[in-house]
PDB file of N, CA and C in Angstrom:
ATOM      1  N   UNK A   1      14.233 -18.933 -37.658  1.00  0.00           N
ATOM      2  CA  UNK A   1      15.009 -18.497 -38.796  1.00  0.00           C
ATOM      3  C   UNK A   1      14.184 -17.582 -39.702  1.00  0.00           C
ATOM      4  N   UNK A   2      13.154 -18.117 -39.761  1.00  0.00           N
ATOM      5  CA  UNK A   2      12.086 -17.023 -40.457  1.00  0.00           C
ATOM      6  C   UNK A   2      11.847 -16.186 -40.135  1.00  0.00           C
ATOM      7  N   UNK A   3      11.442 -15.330 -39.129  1.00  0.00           N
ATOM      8  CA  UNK A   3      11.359 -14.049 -37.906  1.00  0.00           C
ATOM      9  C   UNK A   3      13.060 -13.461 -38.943  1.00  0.00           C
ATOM     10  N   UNK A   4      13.605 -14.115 -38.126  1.00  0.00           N
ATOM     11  CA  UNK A   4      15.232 -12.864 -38.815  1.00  0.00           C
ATOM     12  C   UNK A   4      15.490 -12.566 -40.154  1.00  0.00           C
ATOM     13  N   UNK A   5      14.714 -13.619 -40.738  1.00  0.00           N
ATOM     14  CA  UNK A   5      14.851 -12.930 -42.864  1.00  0.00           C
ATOM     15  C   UNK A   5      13.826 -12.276 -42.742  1.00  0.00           C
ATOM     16  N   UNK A   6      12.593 -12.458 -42.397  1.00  0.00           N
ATOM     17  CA  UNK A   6      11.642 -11.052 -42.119  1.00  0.00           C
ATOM     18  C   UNK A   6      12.068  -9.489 -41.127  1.00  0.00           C
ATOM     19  N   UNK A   7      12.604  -9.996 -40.458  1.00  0.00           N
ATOM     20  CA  UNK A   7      13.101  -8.266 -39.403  1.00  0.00           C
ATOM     21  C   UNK A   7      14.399  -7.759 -40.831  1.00  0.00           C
ATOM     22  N   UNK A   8      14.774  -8.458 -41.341  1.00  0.00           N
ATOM     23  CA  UNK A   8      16.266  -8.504 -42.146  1.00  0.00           C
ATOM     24  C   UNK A   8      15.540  -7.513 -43.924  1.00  0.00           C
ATOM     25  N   UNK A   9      14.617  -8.525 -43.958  1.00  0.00           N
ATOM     26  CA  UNK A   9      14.177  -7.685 -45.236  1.00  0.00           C
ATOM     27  C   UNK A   9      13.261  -6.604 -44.737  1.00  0.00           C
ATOM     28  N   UNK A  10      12.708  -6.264 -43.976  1.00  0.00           N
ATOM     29  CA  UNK A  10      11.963  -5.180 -43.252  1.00  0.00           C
ATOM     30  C   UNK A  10      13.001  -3.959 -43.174  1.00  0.00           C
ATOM     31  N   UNK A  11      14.130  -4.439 -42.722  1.00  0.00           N
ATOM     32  CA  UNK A  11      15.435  -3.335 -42.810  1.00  0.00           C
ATOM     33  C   UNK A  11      15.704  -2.992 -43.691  1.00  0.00           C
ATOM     34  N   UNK A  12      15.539  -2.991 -45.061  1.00  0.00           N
ATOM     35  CA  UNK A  12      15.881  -3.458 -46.126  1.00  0.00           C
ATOM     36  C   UNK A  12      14.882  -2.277 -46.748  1.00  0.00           C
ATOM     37  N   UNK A  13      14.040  -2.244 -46.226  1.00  0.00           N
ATOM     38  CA  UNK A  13      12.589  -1.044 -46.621  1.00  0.00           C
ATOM     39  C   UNK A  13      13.046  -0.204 -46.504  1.00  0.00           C
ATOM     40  N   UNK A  14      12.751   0.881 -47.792  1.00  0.00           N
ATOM     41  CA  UNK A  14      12.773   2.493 -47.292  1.00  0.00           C
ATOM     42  C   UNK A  14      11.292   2.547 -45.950  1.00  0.00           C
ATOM     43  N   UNK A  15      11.575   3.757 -45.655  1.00  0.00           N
ATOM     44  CA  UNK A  15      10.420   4.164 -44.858  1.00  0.00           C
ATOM     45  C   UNK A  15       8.965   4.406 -45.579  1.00  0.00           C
ATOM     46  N   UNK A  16       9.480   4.555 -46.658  1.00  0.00           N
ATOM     47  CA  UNK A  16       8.119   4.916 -47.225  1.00  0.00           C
ATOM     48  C   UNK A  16       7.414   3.638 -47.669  1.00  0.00           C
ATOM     49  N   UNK A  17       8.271   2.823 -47.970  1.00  0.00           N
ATOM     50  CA  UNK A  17       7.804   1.105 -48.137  1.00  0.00           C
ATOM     51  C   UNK A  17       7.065   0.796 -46.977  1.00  0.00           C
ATOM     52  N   UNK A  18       7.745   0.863 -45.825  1.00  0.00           N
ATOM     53  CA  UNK A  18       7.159   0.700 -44.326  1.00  0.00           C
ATOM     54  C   UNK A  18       5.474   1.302 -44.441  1.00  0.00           C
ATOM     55  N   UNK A  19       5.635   2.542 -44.409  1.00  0.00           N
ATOM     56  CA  UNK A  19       4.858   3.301 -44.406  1.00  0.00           C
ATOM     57  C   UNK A  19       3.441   2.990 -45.476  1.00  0.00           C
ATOM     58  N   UNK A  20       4.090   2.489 -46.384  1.00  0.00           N
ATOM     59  CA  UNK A  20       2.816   2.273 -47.367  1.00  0.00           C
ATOM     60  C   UNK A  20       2.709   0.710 -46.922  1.00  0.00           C
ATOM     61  N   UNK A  21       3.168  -0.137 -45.957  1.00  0.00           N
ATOM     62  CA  UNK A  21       3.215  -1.603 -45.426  1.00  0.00           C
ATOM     63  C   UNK A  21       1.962  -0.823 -44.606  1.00  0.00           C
ATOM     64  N   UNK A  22       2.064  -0.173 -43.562  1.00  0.00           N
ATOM     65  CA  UNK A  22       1.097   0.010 -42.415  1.00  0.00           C
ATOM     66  C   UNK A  22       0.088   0.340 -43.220  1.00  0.00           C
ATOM     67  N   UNK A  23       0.012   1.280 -43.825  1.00  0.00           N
ATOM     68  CA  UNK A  23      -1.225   1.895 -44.535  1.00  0.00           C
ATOM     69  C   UNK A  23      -2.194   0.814 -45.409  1.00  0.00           C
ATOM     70  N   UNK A  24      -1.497  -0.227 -46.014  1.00  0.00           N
ATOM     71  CA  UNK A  24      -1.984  -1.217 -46.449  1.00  0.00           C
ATOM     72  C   UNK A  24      -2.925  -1.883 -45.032  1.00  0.00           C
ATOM     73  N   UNK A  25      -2.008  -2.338 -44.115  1.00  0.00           N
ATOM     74  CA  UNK A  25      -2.721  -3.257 -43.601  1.00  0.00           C
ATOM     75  C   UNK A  25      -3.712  -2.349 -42.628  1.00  0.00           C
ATOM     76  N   UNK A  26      -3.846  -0.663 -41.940  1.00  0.00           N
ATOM     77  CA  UNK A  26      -4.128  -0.250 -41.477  1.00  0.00           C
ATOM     78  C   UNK A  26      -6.303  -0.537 -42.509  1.00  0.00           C
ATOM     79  N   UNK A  27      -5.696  -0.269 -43.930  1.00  0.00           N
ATOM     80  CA  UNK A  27      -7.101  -0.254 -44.525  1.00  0.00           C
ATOM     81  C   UNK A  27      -7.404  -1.697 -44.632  1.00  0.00           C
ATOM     82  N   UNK A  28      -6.515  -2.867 -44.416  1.00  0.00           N
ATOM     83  CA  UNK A  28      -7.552  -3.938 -44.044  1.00  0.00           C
ATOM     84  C   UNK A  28      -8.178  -4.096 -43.054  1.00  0.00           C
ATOM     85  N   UNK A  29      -7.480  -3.769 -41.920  1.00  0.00           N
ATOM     86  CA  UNK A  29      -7.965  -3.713 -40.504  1.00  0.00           C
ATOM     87  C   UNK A  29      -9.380  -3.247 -40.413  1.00  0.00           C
ATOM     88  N   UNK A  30      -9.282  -2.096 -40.949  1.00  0.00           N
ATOM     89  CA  UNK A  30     -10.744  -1.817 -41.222  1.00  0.00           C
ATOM     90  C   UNK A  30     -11.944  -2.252 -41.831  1.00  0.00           C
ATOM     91  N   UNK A  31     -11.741  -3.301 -43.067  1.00  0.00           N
ATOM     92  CA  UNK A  31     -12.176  -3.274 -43.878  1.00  0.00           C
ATOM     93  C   UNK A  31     -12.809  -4.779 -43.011  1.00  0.00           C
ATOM     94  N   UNK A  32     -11.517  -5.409 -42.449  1.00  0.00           N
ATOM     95  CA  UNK A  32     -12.418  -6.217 -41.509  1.00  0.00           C
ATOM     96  C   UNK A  32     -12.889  -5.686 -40.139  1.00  0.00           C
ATOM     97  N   UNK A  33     -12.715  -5.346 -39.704  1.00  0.00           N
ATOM     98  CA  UNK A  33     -13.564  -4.699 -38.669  1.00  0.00           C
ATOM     99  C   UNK A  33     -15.573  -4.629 -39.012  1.00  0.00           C
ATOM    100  N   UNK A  34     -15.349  -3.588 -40.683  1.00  0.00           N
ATOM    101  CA  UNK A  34     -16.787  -3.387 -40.939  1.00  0.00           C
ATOM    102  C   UNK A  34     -17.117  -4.778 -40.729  1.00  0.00           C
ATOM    103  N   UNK A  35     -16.739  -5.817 -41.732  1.00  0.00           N
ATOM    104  CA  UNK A  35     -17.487  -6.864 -41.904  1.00  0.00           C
ATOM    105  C   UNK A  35     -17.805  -7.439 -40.881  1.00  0.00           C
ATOM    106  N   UNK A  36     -16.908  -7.564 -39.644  1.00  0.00           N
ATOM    107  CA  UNK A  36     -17.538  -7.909 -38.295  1.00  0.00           C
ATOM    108  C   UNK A  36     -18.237  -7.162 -37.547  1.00  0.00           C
ATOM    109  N   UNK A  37     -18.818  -6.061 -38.070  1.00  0.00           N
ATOM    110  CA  UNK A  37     -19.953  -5.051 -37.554  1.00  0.00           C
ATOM    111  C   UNK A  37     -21.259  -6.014 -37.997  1.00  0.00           C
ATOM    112  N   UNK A  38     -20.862  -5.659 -39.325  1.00  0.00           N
ATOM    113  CA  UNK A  38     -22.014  -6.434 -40.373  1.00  0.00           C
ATOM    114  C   UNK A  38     -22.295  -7.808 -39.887  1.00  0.00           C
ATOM    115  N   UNK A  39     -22.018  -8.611 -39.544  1.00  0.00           N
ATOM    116  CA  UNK A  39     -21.887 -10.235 -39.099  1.00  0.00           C
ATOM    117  C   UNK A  39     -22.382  -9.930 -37.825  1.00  0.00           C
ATOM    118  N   UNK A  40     -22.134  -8.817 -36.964  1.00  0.00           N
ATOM    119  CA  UNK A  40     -22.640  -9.081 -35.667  1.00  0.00           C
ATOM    120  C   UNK A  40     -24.317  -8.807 -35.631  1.00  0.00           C
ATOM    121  N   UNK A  41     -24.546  -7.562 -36.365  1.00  0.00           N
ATOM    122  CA  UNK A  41     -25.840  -6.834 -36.158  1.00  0.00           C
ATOM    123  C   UNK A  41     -26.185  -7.489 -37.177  1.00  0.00           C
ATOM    124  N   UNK A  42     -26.298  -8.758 -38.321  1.00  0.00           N
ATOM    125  CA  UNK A  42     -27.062  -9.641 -39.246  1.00  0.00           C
ATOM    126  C   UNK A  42     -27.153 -11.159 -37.668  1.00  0.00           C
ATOM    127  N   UNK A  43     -26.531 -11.055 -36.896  1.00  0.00           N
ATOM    128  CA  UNK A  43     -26.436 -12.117 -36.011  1.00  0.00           C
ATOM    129  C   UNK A  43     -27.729 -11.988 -34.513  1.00  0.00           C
ATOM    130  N   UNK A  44     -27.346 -10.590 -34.273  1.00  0.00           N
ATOM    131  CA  UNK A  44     -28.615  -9.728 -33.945  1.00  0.00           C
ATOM    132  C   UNK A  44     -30.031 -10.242 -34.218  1.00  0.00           C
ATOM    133  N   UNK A  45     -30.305  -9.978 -35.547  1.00  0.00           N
ATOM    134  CA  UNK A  45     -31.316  -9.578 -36.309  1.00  0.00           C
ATOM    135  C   UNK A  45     -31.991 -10.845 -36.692  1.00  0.00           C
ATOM    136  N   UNK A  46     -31.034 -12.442 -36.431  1.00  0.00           N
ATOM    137  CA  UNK A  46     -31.665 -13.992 -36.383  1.00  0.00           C
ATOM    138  C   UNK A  46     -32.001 -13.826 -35.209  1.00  0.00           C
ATOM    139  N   UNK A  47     -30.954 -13.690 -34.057  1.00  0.00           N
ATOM    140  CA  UNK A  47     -31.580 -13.830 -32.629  1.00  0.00           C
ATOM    141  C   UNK A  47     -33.127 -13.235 -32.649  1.00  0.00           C
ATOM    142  N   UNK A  48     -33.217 -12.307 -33.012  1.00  0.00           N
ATOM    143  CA  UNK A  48     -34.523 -11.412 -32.622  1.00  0.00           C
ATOM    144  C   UNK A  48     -35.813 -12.176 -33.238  1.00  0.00           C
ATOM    145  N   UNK A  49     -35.270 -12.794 -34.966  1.00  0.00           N
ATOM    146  CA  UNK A  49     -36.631 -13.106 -35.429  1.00  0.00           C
ATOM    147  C   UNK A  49     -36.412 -14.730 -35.031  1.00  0.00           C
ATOM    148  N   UNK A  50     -35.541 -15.489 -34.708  1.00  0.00           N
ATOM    149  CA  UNK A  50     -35.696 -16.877 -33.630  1.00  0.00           C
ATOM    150  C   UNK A  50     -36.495 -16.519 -32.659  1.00  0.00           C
ATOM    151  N   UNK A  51     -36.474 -15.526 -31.797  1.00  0.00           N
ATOM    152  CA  UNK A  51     -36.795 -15.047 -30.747  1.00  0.00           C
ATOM    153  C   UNK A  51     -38.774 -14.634 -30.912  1.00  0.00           C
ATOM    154  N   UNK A  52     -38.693 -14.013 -31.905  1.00  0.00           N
ATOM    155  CA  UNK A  52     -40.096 -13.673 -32.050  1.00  0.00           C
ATOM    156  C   UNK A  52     -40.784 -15.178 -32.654  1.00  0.00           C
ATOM    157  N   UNK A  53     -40.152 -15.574 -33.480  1.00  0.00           N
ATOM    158  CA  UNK A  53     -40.962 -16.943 -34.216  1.00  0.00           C
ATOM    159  C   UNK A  53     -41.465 -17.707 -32.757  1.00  0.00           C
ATOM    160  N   UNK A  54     -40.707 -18.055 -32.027  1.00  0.00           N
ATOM    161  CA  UNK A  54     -40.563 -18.660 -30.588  1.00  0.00           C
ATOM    162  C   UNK A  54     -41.667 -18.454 -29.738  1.00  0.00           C
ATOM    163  N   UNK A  55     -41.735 -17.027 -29.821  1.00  0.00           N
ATOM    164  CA  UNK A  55     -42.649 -16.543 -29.159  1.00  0.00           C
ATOM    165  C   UNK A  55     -44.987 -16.656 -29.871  1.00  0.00           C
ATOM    166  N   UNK A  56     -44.430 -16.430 -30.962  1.00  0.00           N
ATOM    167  CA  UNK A  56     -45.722 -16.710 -32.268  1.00  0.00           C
ATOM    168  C   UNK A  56     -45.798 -18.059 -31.517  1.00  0.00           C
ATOM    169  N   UNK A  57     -45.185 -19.315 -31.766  1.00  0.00           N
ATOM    170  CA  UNK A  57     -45.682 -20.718 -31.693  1.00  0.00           C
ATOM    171  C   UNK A  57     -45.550 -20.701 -30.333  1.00  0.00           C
ATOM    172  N   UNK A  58     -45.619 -19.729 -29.425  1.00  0.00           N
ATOM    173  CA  UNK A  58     -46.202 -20.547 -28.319  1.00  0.00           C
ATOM    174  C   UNK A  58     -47.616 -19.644 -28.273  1.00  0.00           C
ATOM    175  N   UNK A  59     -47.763 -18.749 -28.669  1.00  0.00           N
ATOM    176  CA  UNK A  59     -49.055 -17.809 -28.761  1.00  0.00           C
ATOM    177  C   UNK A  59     -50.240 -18.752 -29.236  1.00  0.00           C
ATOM    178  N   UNK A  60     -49.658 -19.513 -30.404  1.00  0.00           N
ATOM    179  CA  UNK A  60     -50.508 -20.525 -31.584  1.00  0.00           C
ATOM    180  C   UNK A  60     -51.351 -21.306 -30.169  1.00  0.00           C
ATOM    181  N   UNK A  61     -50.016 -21.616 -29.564  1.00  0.00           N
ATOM    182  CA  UNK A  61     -50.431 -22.944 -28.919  1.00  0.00           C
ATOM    183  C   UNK A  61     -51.087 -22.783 -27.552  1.00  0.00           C
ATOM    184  N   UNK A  62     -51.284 -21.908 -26.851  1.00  0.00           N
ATOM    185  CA  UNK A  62     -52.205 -21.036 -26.339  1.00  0.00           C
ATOM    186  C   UNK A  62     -53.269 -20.979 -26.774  1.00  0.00           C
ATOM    187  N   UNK A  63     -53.658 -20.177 -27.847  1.00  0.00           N
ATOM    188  CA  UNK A  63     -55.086 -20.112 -28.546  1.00  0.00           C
ATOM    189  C   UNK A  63     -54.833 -21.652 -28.667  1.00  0.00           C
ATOM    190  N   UNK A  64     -54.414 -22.379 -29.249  1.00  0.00           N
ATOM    191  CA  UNK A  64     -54.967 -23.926 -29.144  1.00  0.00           C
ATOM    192  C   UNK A  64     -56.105 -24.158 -28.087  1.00  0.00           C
ATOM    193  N   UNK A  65     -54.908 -24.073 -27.479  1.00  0.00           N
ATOM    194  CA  UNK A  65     -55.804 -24.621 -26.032  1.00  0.00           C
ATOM    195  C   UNK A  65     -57.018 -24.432 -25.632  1.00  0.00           C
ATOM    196  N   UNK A  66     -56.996 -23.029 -25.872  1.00  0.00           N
ATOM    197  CA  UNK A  66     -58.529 -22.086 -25.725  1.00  0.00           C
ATOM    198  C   UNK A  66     -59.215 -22.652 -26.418  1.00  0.00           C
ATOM    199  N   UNK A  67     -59.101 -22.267 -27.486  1.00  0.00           N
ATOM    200  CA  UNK A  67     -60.299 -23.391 -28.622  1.00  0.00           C
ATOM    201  C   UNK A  67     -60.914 -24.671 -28.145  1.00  0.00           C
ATOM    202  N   UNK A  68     -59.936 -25.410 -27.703  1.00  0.00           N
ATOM    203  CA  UNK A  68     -59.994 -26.638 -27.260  1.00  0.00           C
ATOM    204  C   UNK A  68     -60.960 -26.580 -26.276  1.00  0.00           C
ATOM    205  N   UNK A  69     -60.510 -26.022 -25.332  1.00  0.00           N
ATOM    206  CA  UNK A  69     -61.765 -25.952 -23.788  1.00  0.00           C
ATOM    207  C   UNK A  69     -63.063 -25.213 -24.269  1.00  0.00           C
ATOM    208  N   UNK A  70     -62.947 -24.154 -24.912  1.00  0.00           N
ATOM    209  CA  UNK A  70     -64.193 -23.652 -25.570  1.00  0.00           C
ATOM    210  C   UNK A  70     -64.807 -25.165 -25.677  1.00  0.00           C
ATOM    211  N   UNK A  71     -64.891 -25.512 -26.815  1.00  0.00           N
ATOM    212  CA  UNK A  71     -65.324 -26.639 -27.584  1.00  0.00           C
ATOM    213  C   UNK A  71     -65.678 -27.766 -26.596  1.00  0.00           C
ATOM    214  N   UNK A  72     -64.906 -28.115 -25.757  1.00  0.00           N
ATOM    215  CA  UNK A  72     -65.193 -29.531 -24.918  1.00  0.00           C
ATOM    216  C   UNK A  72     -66.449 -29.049 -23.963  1.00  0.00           C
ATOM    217  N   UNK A  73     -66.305 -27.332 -23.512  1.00  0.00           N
ATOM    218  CA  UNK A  73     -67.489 -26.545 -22.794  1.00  0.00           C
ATOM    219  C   UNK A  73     -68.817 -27.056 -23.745  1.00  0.00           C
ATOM    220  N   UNK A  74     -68.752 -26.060 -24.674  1.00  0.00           N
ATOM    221  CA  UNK A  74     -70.010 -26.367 -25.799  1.00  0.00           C
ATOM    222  C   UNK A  74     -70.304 -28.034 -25.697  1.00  0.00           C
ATOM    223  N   UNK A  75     -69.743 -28.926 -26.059  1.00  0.00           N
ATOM    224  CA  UNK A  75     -70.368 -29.810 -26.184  1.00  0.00           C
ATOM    225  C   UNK A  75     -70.599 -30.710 -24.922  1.00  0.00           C
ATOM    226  N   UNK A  76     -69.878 -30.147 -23.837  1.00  0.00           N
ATOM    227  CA  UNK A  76     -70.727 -30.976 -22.253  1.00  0.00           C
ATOM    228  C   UNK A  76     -72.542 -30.162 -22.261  1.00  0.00           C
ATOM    229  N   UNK A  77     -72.473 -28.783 -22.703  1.00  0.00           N
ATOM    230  CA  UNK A  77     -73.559 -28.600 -22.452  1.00  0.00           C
ATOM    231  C   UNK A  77     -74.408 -28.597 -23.569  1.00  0.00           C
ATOM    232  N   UNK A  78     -73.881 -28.870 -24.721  1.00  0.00           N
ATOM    233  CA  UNK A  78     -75.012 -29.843 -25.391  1.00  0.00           C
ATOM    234  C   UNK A  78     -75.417 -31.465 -24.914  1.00  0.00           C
ATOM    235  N   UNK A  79     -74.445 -32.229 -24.442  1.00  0.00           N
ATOM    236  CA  UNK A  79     -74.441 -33.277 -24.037  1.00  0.00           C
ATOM    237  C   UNK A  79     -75.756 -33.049 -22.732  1.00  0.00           C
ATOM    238  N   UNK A  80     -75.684 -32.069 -21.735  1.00  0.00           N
ATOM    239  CA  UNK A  80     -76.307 -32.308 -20.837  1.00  0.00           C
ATOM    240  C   UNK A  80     -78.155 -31.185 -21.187  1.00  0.00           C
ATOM    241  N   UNK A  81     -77.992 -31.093 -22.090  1.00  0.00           N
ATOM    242  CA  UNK A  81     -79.120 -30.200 -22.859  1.00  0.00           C
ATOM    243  C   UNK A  81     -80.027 -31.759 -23.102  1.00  0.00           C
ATOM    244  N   UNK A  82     -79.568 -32.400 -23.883  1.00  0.00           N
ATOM    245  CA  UNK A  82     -80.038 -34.014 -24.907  1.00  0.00           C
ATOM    246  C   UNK A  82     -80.696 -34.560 -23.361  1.00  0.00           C
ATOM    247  N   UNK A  83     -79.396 -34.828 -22.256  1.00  0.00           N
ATOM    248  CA  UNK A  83     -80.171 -35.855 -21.584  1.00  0.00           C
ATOM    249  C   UNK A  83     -81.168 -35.266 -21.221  1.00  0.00           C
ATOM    250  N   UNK A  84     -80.940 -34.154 -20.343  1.00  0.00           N
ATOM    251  CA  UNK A  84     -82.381 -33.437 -20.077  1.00  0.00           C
ATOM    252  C   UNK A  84     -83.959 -33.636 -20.914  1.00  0.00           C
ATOM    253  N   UNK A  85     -83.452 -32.803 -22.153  1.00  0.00           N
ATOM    254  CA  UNK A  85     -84.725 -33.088 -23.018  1.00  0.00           C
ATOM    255  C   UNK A  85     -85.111 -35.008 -22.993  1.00  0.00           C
ATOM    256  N   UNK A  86     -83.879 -35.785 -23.228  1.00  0.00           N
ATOM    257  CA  UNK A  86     -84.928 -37.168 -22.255  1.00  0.00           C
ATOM    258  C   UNK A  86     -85.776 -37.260 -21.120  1.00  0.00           C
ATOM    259  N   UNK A  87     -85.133 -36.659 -20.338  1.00  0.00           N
ATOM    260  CA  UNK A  87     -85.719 -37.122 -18.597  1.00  0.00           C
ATOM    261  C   UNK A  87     -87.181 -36.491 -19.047  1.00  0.00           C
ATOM    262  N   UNK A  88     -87.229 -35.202 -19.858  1.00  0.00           N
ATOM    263  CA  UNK A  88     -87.739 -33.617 -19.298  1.00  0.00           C
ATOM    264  C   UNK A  88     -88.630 -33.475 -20.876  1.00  0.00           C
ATOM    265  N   UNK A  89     -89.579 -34.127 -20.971  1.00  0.00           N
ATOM    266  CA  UNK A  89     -90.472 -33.917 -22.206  1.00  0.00           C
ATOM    267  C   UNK A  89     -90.961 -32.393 -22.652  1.00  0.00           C
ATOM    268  N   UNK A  90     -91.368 -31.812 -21.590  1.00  0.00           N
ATOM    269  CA  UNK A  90     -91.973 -30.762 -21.292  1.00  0.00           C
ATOM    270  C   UNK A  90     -90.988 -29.178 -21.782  1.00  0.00           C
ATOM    271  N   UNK A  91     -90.870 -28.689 -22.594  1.00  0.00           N
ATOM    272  CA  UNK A  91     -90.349 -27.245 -23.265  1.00  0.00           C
ATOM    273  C   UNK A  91     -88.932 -28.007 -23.533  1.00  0.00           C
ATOM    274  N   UNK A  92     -88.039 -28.943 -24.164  1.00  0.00           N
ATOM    275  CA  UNK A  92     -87.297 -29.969 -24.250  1.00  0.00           C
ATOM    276  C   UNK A  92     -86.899 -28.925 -25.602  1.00  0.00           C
ATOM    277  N   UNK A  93     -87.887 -28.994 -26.207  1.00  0.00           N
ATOM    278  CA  UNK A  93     -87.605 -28.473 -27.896  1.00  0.00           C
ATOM    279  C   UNK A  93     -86.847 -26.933 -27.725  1.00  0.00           C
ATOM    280  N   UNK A  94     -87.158 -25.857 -26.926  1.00  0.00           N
ATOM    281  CA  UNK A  94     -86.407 -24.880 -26.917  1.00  0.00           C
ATOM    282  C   UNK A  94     -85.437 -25.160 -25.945  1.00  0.00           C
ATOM    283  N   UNK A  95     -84.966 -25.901 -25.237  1.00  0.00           N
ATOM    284  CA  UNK A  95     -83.611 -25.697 -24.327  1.00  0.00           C
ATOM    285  C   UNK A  95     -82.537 -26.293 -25.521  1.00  0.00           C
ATOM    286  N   UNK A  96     -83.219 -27.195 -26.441  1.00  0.00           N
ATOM    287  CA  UNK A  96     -82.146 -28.048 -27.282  1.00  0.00           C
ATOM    288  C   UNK A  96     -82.055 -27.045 -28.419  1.00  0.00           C
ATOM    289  N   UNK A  97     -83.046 -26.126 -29.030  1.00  0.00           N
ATOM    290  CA  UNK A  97     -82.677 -24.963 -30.026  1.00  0.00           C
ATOM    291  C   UNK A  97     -81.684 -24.185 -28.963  1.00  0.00           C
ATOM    292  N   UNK A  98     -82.115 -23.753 -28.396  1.00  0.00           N
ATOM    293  CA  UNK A  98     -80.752 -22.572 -27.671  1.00  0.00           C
ATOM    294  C   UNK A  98     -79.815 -23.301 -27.301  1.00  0.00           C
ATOM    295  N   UNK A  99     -79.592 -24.429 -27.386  1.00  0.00           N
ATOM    296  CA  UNK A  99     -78.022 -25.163 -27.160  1.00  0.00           C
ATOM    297  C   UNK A  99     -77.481 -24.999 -27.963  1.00  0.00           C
ATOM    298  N   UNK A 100     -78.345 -25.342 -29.040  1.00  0.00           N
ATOM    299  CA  UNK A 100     -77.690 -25.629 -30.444  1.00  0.00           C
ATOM    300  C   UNK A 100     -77.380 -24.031 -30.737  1.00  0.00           C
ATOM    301  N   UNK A 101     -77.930 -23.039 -30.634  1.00  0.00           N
ATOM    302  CA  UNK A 101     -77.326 -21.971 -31.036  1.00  0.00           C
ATOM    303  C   UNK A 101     -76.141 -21.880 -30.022  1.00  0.00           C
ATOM    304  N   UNK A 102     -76.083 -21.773 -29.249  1.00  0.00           N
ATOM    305  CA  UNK A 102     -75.179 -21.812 -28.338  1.00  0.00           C
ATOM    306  C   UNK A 102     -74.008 -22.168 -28.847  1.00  0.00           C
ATOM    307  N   UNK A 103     -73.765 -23.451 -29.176  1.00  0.00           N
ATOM    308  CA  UNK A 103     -72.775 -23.946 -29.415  1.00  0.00           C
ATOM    309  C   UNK A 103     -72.413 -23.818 -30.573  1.00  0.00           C
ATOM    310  N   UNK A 104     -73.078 -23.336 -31.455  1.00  0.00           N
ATOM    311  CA  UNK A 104     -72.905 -23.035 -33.116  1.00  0.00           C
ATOM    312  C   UNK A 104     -71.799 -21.396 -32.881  1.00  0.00           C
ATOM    313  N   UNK A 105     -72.685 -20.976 -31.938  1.00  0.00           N
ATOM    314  CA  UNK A 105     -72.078 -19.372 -31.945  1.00  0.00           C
ATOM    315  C   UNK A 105     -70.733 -19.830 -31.284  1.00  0.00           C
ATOM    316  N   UNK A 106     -70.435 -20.739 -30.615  1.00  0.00           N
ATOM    317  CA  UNK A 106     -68.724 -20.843 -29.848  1.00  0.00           C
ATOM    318  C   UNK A 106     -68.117 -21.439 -31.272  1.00  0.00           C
ATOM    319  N   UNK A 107     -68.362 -22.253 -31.541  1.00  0.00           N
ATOM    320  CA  UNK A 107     -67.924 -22.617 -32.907  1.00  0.00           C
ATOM    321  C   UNK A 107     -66.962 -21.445 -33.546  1.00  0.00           C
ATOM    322  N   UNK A 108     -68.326 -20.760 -33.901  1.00  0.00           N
ATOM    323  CA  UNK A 108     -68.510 -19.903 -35.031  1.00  0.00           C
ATOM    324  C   UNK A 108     -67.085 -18.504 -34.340  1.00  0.00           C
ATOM    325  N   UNK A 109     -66.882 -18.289 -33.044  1.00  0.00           N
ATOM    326  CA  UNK A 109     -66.130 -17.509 -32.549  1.00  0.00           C
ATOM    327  C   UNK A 109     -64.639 -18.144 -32.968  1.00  0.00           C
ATOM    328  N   UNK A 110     -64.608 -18.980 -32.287  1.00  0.00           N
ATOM    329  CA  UNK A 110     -63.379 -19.629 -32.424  1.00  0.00           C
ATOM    330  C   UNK A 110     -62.864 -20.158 -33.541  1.00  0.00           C
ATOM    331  N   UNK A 111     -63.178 -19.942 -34.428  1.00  0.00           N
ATOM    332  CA  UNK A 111     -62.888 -20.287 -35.977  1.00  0.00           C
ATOM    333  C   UNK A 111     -62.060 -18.941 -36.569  1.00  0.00           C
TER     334      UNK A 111
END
């Protein structure tokens, strides 16, 4: 019943009523259209920096790792520097200075 009082008062329009009907809705059409430009390429532009953040924390966690093995390196071969200088009385004092630099300088990189 509603459809036929709408086609009924539509008849009812001059043309130019019509005419300024389309033109109305022709400039909303548009007006949404932009905004769903805008919404798509702002939708874009999260994907990309989700996308890059994503990518940073796994980079982080990478260098983690590195650090990590660095470090466990350095200190097996300080660990095996010490026993030595036990067993090994004899020039003991410089293998344990150049460890120690050694491992100061991995430190000191990875920081």
């Amino acid at each position: 019943m509603r459809k036929k009082e709408e086609r009924n008062s539509l008849k009812k329009l001059s043309r130019l009523e019509i005419l300024e009907l389309f033109l109305k809705q022709s400039e909303e059409l548009a007006q949404v259209k932009e905004e769903l430009k805008i919404a798509k390429e702002e939708l874009a532009e999260r994907r990309i920096a989700i996308s890059e953040s994503g990518s940073i924390a796994e980079a982080a966690l990478k260098l983690s790792g590195i650090f990590e093995v660095a470090q466990k390196a350095a200190n097996e071969y300080l660990d095996n520097v010490k026993a030595q200088k036990s067993t090994d009385t004899h020039g003991s004092t410089v293998l344990q200075e150049e460890a120690e630099e050694y491992v100061e300088g991995t430190v000191l990189k990875n920081q």
